[in-house]
C-alpha atoms as a PDB file:
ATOM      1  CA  UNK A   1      98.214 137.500  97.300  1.00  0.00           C
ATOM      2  CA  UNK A   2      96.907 134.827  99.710  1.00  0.00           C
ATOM      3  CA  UNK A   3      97.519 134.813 103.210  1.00  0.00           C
ATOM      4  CA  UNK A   4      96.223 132.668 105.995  1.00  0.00           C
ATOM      5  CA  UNK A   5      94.781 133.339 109.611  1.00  0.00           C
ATOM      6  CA  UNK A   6      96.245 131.640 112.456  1.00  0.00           C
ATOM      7  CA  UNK A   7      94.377 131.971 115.125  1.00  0.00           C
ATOM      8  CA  UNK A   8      95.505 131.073 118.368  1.00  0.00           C
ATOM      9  CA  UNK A   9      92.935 129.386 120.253  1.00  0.00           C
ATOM     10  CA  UNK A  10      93.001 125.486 118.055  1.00  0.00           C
ATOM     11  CA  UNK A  11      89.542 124.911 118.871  1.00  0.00           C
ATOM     12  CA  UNK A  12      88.923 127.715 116.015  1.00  0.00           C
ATOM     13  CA  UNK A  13      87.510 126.092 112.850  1.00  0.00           C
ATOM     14  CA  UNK A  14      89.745 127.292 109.977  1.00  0.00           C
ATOM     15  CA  UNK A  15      89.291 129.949 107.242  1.00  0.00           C
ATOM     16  CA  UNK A  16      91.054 131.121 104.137  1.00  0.00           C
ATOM     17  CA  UNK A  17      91.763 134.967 103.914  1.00  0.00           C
ATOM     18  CA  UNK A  18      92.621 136.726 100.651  1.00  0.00           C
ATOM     19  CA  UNK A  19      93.366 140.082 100.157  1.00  0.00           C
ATOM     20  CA  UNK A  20      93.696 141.708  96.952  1.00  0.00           C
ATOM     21  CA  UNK A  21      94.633 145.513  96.327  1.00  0.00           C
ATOM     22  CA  UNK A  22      94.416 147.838  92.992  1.00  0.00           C
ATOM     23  CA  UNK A  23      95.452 151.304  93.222  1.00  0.00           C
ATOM     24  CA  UNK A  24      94.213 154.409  91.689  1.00  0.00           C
ATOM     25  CA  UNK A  25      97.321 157.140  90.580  1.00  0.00           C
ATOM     26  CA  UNK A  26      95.686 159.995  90.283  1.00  0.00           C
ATOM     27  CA  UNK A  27      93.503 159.958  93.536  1.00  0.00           C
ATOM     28  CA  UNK A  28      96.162 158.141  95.570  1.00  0.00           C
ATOM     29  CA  UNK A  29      93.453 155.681  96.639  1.00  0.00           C
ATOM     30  CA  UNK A  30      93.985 152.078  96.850  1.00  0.00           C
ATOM     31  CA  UNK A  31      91.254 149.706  97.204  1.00  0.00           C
ATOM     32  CA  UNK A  32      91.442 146.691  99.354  1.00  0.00           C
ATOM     33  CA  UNK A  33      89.751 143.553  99.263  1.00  0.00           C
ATOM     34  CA  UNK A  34      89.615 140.974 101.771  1.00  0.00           C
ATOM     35  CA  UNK A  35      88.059 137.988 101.236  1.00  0.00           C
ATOM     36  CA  UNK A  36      87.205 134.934 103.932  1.00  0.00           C
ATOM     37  CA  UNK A  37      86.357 131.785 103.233  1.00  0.00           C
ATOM     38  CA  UNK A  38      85.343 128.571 105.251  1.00  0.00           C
ATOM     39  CA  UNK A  39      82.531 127.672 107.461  1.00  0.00           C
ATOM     40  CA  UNK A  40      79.931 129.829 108.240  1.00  0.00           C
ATOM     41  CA  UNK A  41      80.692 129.446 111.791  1.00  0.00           C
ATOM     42  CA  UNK A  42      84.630 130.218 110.919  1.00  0.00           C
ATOM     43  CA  UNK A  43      83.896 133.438 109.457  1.00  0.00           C
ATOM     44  CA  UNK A  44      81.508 134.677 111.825  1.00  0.00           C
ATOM     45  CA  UNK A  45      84.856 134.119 114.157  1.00  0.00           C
ATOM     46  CA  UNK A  46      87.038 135.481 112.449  1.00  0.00           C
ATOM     47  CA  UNK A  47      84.917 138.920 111.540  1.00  0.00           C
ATOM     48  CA  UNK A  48      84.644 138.735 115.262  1.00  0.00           C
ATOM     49  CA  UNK A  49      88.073 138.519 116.008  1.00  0.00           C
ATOM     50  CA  UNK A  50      89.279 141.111 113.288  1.00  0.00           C
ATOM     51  CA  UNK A  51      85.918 143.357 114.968  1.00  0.00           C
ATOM     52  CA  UNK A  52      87.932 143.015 118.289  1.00  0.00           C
ATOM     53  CA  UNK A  53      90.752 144.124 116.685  1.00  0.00           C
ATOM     54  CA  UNK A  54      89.295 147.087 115.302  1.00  0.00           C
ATOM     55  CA  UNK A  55      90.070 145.831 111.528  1.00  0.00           C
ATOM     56  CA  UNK A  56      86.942 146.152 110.605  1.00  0.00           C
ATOM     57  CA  UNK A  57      83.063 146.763 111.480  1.00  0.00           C
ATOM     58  CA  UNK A  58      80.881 143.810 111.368  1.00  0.00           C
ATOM     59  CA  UNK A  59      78.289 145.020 108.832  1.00  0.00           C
ATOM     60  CA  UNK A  60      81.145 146.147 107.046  1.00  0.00           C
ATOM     61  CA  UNK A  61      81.217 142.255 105.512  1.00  0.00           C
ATOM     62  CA  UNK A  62      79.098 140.745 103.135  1.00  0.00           C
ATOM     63  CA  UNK A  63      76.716 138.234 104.471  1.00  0.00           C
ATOM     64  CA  UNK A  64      77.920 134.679 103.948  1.00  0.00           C
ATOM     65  CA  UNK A  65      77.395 133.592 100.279  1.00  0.00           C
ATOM     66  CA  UNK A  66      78.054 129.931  99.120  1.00  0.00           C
ATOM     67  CA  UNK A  67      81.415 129.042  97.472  1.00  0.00           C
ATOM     68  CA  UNK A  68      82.057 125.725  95.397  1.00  0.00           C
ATOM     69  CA  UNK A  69      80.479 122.794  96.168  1.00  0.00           C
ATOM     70  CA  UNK A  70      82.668 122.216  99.421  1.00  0.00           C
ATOM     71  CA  UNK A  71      79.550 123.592 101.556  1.00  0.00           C
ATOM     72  CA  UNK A  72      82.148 126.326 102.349  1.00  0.00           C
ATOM     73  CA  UNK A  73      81.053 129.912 102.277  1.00  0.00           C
ATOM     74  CA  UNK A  74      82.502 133.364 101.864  1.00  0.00           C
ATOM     75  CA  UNK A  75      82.428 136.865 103.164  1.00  0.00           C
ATOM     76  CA  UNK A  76      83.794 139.771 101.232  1.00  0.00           C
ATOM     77  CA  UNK A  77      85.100 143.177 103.146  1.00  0.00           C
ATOM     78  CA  UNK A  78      86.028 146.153 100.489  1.00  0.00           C
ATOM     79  CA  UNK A  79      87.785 149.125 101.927  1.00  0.00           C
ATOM     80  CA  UNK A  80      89.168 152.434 100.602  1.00  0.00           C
ATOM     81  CA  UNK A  81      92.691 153.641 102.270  1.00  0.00           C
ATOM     82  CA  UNK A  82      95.315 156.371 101.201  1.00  0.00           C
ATOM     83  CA  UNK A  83      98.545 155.286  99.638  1.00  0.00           C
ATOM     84  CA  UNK A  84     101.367 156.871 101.087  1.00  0.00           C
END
């Protein structure tokens, strides 16, 4: 699943975010990936903004790590939550 972040302000450079999820059935754990992608100054905004939010911690994120040959780079969050 793909989804993308909008921010608000247009001056924002943009980013790709991708979250993908696998659960666990016994523990009732599911595992959450999110995934950024774009410039490095894009992502630093965006963990920022999601920071501000209180999504997540910034050393929660992986530090920027080259992706294709675009010059783009991405940043990697992995989370733990309870499935209802």
């Amino acid at each position: 699943m793909q989804a993308y972040f909008v921010p608000n302000d247009n001056q924002l450079p943009s980013a790709e975010v991708s979250v993908q999820t696998s659960t666990d059935p016994v523990s009732q754990k599911e595992f959450i990936k999110v995934m950024v992608i774009g410039s490095r100054k894009g992502i630093n905004r965006i963990i920022k903004t999601l920071h501000r939010l209180r999504f997540a911690e910034v050393r929660e994120w992986s530090p920027p790590i080259p992706y294709g040959a675009s010059g783009e780079v991405m940043s990697l969050l992995r989370r733990q939550i309870m499935v209802d």
